[in-house]
PDB file of N, CA and C in Angstrom:
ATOM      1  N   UNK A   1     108.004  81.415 152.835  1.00  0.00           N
ATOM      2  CA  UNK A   1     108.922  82.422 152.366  1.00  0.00           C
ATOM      3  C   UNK A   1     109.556  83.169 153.535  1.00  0.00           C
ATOM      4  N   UNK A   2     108.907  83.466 154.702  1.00  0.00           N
ATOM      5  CA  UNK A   2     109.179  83.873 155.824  1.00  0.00           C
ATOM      6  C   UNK A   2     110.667  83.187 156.032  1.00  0.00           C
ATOM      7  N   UNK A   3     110.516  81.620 156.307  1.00  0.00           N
ATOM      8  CA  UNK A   3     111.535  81.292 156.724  1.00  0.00           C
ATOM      9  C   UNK A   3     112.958  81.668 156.569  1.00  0.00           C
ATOM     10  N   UNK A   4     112.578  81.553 154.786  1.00  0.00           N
ATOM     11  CA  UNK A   4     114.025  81.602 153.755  1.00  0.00           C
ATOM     12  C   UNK A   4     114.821  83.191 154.165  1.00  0.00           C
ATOM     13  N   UNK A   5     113.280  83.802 153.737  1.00  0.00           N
ATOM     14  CA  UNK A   5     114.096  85.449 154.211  1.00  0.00           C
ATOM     15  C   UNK A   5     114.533  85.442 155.392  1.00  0.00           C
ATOM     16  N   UNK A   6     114.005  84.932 156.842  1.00  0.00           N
ATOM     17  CA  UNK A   6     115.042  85.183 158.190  1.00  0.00           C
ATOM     18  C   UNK A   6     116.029  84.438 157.720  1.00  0.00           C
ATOM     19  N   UNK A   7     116.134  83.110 157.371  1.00  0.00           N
ATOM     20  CA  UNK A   7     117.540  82.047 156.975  1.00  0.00           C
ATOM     21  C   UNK A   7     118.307  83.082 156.501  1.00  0.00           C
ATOM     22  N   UNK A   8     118.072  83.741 155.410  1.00  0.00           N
ATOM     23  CA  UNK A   8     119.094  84.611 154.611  1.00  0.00           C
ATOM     24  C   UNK A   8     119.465  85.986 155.316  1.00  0.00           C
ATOM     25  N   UNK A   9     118.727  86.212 156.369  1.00  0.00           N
ATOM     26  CA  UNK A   9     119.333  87.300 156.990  1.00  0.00           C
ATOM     27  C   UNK A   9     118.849  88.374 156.281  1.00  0.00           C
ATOM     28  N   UNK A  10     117.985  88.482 155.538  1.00  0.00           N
ATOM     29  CA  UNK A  10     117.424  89.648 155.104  1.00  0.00           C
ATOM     30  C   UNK A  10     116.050  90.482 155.579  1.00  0.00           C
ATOM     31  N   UNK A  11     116.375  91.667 155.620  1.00  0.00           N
ATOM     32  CA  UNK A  11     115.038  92.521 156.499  1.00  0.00           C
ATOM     33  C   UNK A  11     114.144  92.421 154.858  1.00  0.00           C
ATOM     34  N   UNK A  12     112.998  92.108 155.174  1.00  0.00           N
ATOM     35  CA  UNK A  12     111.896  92.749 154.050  1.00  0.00           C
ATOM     36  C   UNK A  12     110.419  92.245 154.554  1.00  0.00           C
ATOM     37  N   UNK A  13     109.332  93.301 154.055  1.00  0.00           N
ATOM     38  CA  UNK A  13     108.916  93.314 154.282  1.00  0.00           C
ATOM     39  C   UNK A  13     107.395  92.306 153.502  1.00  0.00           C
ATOM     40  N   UNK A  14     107.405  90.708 153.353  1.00  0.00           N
ATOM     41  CA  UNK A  14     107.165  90.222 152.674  1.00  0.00           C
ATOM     42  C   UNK A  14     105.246  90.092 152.259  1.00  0.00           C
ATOM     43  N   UNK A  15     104.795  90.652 152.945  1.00  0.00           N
ATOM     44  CA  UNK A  15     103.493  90.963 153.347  1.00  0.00           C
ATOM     45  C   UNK A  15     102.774  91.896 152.275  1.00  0.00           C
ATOM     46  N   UNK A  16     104.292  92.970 151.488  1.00  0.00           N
ATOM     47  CA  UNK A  16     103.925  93.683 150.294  1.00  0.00           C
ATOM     48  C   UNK A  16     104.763  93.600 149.172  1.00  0.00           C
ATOM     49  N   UNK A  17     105.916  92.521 149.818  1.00  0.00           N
ATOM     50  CA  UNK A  17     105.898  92.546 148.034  1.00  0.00           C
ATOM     51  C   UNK A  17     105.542  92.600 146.570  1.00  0.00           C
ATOM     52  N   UNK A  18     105.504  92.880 145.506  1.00  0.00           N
ATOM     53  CA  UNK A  18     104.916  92.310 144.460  1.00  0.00           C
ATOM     54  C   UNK A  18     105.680  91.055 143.811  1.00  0.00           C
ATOM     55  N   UNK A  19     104.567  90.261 143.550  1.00  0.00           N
ATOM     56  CA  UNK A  19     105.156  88.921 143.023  1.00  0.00           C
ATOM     57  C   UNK A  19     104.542  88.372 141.665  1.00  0.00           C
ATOM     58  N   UNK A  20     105.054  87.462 140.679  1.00  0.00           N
ATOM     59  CA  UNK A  20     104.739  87.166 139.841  1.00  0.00           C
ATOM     60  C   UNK A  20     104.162  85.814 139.966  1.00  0.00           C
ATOM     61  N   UNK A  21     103.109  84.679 139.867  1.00  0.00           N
ATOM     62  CA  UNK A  21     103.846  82.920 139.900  1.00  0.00           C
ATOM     63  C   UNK A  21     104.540  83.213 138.507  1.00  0.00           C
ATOM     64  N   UNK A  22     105.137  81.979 138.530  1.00  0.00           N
ATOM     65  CA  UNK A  22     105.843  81.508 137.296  1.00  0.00           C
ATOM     66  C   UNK A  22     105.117  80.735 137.259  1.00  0.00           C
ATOM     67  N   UNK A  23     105.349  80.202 135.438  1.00  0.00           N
ATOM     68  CA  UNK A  23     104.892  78.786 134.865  1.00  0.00           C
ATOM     69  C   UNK A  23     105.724  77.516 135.075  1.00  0.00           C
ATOM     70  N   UNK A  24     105.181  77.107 136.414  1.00  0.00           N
ATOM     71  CA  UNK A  24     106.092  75.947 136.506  1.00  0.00           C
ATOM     72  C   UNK A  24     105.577  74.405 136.779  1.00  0.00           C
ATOM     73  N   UNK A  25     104.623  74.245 136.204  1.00  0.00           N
ATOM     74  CA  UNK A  25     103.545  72.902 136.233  1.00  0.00           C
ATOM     75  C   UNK A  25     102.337  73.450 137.744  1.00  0.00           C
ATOM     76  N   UNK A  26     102.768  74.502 138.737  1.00  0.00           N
ATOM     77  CA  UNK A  26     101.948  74.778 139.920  1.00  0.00           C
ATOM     78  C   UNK A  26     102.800  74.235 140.808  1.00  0.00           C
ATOM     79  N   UNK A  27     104.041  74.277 140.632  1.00  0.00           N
ATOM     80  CA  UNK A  27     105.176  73.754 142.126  1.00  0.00           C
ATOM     81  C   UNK A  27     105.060  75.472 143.328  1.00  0.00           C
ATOM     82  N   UNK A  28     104.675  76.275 142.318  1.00  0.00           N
ATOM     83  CA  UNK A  28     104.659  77.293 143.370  1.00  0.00           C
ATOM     84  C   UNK A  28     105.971  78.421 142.687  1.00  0.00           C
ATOM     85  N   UNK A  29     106.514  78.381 142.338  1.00  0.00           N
ATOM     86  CA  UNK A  29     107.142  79.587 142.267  1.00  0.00           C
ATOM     87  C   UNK A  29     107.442  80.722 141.948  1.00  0.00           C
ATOM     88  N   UNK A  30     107.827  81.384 142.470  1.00  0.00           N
ATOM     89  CA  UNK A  30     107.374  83.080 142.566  1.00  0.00           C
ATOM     90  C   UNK A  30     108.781  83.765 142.011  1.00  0.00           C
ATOM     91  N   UNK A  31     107.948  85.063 140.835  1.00  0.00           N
ATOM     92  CA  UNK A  31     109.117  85.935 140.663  1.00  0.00           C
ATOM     93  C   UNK A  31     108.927  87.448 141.223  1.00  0.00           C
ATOM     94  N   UNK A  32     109.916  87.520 142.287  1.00  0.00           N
ATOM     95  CA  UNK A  32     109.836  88.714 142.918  1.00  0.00           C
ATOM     96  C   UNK A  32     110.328  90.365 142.838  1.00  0.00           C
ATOM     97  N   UNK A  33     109.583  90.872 143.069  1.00  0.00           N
ATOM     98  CA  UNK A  33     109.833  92.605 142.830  1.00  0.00           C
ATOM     99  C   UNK A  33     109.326  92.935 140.838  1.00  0.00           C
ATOM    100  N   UNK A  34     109.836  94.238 141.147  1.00  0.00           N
ATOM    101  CA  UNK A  34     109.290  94.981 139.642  1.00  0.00           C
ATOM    102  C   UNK A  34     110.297  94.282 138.709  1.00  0.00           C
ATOM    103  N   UNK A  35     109.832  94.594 137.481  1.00  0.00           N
ATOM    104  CA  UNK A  35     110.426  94.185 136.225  1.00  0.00           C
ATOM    105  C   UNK A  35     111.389  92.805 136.572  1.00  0.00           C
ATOM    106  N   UNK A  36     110.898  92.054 136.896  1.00  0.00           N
ATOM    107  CA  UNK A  36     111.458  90.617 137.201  1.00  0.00           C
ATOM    108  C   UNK A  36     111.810  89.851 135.685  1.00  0.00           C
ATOM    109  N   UNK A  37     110.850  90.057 134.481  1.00  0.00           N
ATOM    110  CA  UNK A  37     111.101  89.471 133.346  1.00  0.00           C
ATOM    111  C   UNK A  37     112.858  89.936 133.063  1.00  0.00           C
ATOM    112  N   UNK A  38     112.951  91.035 132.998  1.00  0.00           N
ATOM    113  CA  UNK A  38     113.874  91.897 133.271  1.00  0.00           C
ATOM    114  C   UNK A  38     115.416  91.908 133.459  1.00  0.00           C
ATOM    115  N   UNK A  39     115.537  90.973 135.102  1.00  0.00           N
ATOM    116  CA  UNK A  39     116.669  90.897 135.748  1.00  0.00           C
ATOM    117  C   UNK A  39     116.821  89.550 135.687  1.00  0.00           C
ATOM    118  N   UNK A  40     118.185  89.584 136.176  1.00  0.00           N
ATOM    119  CA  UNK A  40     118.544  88.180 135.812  1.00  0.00           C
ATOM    120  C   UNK A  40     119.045  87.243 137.288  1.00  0.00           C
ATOM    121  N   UNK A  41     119.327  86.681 137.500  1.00  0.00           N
ATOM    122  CA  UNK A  41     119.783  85.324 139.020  1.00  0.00           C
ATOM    123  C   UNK A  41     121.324  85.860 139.202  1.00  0.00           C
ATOM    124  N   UNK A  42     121.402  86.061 140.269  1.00  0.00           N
ATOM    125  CA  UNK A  42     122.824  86.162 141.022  1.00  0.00           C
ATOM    126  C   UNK A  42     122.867  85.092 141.663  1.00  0.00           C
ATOM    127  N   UNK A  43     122.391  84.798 142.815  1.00  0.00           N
ATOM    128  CA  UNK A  43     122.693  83.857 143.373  1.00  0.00           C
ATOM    129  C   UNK A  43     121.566  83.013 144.554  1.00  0.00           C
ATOM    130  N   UNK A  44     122.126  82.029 145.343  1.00  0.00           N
ATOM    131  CA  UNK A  44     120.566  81.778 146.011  1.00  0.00           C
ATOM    132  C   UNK A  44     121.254  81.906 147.664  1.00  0.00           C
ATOM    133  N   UNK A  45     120.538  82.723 148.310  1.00  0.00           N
ATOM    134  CA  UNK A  45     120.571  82.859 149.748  1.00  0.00           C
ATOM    135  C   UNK A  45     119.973  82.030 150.667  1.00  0.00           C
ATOM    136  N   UNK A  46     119.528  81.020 150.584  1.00  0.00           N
ATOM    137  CA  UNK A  46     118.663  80.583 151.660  1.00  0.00           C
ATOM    138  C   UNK A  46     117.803  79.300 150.600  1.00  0.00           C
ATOM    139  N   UNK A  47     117.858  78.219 151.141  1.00  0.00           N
ATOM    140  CA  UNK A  47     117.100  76.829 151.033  1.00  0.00           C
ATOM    141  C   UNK A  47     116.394  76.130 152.087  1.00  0.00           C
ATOM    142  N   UNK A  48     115.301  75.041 151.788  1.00  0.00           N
ATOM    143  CA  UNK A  48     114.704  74.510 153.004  1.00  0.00           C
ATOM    144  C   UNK A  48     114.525  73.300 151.772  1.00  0.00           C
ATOM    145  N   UNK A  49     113.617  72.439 152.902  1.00  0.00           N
ATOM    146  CA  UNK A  49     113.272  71.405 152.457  1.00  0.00           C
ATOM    147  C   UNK A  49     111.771  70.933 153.315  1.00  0.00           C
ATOM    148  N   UNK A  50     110.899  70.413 152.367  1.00  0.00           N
ATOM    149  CA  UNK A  50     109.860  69.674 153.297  1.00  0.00           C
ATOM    150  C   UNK A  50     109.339  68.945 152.698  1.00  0.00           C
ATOM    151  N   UNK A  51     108.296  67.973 153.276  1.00  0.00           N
ATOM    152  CA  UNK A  51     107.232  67.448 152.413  1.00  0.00           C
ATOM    153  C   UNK A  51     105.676  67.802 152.034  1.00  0.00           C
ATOM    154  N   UNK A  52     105.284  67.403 151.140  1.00  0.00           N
ATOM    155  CA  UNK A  52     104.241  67.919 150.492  1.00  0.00           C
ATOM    156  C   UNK A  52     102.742  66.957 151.607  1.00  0.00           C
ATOM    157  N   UNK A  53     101.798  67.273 151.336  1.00  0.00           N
ATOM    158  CA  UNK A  53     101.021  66.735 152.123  1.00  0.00           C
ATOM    159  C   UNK A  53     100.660  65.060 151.336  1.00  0.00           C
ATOM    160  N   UNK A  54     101.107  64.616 150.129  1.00  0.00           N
ATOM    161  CA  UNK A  54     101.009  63.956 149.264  1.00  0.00           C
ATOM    162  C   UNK A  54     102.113  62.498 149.846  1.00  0.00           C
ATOM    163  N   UNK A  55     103.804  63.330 150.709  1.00  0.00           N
ATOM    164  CA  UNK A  55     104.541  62.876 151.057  1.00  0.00           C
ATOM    165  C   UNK A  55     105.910  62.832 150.000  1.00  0.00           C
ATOM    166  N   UNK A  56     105.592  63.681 149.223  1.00  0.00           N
ATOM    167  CA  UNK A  56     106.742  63.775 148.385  1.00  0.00           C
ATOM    168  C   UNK A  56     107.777  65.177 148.996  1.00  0.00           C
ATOM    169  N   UNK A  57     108.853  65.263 148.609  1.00  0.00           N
ATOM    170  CA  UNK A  57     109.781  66.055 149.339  1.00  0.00           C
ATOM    171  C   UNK A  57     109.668  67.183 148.141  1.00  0.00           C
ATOM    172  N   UNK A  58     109.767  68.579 148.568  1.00  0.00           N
ATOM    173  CA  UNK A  58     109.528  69.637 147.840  1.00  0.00           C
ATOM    174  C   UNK A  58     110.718  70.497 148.703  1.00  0.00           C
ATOM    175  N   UNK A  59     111.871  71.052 147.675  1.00  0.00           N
ATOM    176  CA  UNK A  59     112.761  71.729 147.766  1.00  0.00           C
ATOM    177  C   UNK A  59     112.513  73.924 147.596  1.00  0.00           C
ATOM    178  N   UNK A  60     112.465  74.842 148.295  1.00  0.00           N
ATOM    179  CA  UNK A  60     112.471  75.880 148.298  1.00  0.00           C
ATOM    180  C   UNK A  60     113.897  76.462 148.117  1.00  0.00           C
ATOM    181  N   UNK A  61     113.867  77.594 147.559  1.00  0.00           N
ATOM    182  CA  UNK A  61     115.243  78.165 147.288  1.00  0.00           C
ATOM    183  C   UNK A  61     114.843  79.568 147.323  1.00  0.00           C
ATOM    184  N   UNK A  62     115.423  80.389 147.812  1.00  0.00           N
ATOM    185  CA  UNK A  62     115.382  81.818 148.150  1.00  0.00           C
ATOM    186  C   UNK A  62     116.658  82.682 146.838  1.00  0.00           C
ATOM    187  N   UNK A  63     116.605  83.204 145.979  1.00  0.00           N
ATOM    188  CA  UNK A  63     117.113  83.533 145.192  1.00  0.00           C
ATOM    189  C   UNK A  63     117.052  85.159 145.005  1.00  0.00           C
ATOM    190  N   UNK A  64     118.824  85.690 145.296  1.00  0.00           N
ATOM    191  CA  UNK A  64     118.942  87.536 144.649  1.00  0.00           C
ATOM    192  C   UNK A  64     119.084  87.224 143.409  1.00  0.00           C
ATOM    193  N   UNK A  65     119.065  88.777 142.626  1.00  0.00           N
ATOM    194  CA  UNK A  65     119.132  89.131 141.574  1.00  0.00           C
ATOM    195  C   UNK A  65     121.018  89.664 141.364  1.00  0.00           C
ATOM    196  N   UNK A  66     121.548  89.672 140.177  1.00  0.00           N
ATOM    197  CA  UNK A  66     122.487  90.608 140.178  1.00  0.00           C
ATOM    198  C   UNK A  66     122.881  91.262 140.973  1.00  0.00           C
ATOM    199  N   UNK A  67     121.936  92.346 141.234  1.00  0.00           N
ATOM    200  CA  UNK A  67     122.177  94.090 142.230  1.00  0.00           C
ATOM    201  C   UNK A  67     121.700  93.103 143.759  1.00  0.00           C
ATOM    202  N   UNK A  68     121.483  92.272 143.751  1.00  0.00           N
ATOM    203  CA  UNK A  68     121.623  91.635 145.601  1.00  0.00           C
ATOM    204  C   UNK A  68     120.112  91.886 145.688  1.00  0.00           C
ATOM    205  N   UNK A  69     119.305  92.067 145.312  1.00  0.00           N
ATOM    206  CA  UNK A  69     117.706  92.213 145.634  1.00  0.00           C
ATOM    207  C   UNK A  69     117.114  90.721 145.633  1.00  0.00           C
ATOM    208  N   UNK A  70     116.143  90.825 146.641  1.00  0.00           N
ATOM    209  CA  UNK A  70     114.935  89.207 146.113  1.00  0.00           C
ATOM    210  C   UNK A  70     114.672  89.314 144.760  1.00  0.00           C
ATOM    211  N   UNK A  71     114.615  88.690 144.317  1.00  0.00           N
ATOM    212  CA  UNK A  71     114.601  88.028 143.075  1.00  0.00           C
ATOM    213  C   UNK A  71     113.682  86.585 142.511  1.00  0.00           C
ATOM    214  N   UNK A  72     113.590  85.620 143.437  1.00  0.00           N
ATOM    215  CA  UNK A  72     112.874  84.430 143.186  1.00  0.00           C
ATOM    216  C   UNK A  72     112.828  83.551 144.414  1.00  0.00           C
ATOM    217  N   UNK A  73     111.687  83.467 144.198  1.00  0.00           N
ATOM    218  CA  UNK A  73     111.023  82.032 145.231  1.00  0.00           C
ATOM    219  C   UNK A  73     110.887  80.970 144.429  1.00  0.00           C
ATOM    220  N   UNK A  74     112.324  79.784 144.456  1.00  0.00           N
ATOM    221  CA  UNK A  74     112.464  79.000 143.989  1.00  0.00           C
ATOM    222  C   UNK A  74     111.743  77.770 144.349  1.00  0.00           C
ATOM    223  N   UNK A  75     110.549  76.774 143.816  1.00  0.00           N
ATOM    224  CA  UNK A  75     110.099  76.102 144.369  1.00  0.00           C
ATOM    225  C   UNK A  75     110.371  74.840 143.387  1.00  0.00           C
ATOM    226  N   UNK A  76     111.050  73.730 144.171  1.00  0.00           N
ATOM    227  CA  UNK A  76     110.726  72.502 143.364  1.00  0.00           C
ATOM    228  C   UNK A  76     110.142  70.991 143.683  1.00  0.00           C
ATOM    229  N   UNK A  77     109.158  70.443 143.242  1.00  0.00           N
ATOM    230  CA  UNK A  77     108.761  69.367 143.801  1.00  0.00           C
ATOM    231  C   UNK A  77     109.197  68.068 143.311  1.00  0.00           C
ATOM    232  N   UNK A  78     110.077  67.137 144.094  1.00  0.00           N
ATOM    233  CA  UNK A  78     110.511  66.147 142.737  1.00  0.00           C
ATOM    234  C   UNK A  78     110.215  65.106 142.288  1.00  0.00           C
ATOM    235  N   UNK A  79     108.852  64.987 142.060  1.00  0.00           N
ATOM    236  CA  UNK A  79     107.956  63.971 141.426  1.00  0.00           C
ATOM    237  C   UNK A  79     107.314  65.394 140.292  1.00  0.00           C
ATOM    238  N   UNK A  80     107.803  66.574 140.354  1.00  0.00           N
ATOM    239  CA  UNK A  80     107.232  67.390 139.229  1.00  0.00           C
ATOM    240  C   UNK A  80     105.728  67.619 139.181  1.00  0.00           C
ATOM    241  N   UNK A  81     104.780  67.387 140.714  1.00  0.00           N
ATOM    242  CA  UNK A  81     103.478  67.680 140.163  1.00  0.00           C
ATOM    243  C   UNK A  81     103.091  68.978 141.360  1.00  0.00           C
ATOM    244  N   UNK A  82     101.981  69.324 141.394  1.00  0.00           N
ATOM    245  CA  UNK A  82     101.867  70.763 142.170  1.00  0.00           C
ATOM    246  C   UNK A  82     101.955  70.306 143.457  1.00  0.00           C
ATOM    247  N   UNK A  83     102.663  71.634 144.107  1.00  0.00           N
ATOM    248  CA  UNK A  83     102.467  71.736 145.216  1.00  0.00           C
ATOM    249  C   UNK A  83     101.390  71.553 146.274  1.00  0.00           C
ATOM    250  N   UNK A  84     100.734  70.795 146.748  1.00  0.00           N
ATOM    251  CA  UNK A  84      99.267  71.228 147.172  1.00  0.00           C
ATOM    252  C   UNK A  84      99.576  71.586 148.782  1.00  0.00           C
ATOM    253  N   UNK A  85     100.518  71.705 149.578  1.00  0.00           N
ATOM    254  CA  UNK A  85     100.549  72.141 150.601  1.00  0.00           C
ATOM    255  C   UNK A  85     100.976  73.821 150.236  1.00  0.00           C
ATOM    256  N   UNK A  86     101.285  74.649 149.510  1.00  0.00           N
ATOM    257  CA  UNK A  86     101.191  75.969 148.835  1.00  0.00           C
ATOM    258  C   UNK A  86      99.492  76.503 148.742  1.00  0.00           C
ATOM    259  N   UNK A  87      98.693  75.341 147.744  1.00  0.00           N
ATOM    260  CA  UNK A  87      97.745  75.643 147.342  1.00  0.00           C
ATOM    261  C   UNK A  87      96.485  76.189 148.437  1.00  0.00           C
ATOM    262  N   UNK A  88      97.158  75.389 149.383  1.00  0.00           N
ATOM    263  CA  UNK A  88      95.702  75.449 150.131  1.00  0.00           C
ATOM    264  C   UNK A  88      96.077  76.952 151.249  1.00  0.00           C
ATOM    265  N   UNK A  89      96.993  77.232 151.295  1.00  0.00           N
ATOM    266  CA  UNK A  89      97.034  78.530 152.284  1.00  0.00           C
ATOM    267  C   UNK A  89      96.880  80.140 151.650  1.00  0.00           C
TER     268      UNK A  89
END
């Protein structure tokens, strides 16, 4: 998540955020700040790409809200099964 936030050029302090996971089979992804059920997707600031320790390629997406706030740690893996390079840190 580090990454995405320097990629996007945004100061925060990610160490205290509050975060939600989402239900997403265990790809990892996170809904960020208060009342997240709440707000809705503006737009996405910042993407990466890597592979999983499995060797499958797993896509990250850094996502504001409306009002420009973090909003979501977009995680997708595309064989659809968990993340396990997430899991273990």
């Amino acid at each position: 998540m580090s990454r995405l936030v320097g990629a996007a050029g945004i100061t925060a302090d990610i160490e205290s955020l509050l975060v939600v996971e989402l239900q997403d089979g265990g790809m990892g992804s996170l809904g960020i700040g208060h009342d997240y059920a709440n707000r809705e997707f503006g737009c996405q600031v910042a993407e990466c790409e890597f592979l999983d320790w499995d060797g499958v390629v797993v896509l990250a997406a850094l996502n504001l809200d409306q009002a420009g706030e973090l909003f979501e740690l977009d995680i997708f893996k595309s064989d659809f099964s968990p993340t396990e390079a997430l899991r273990q840190q």
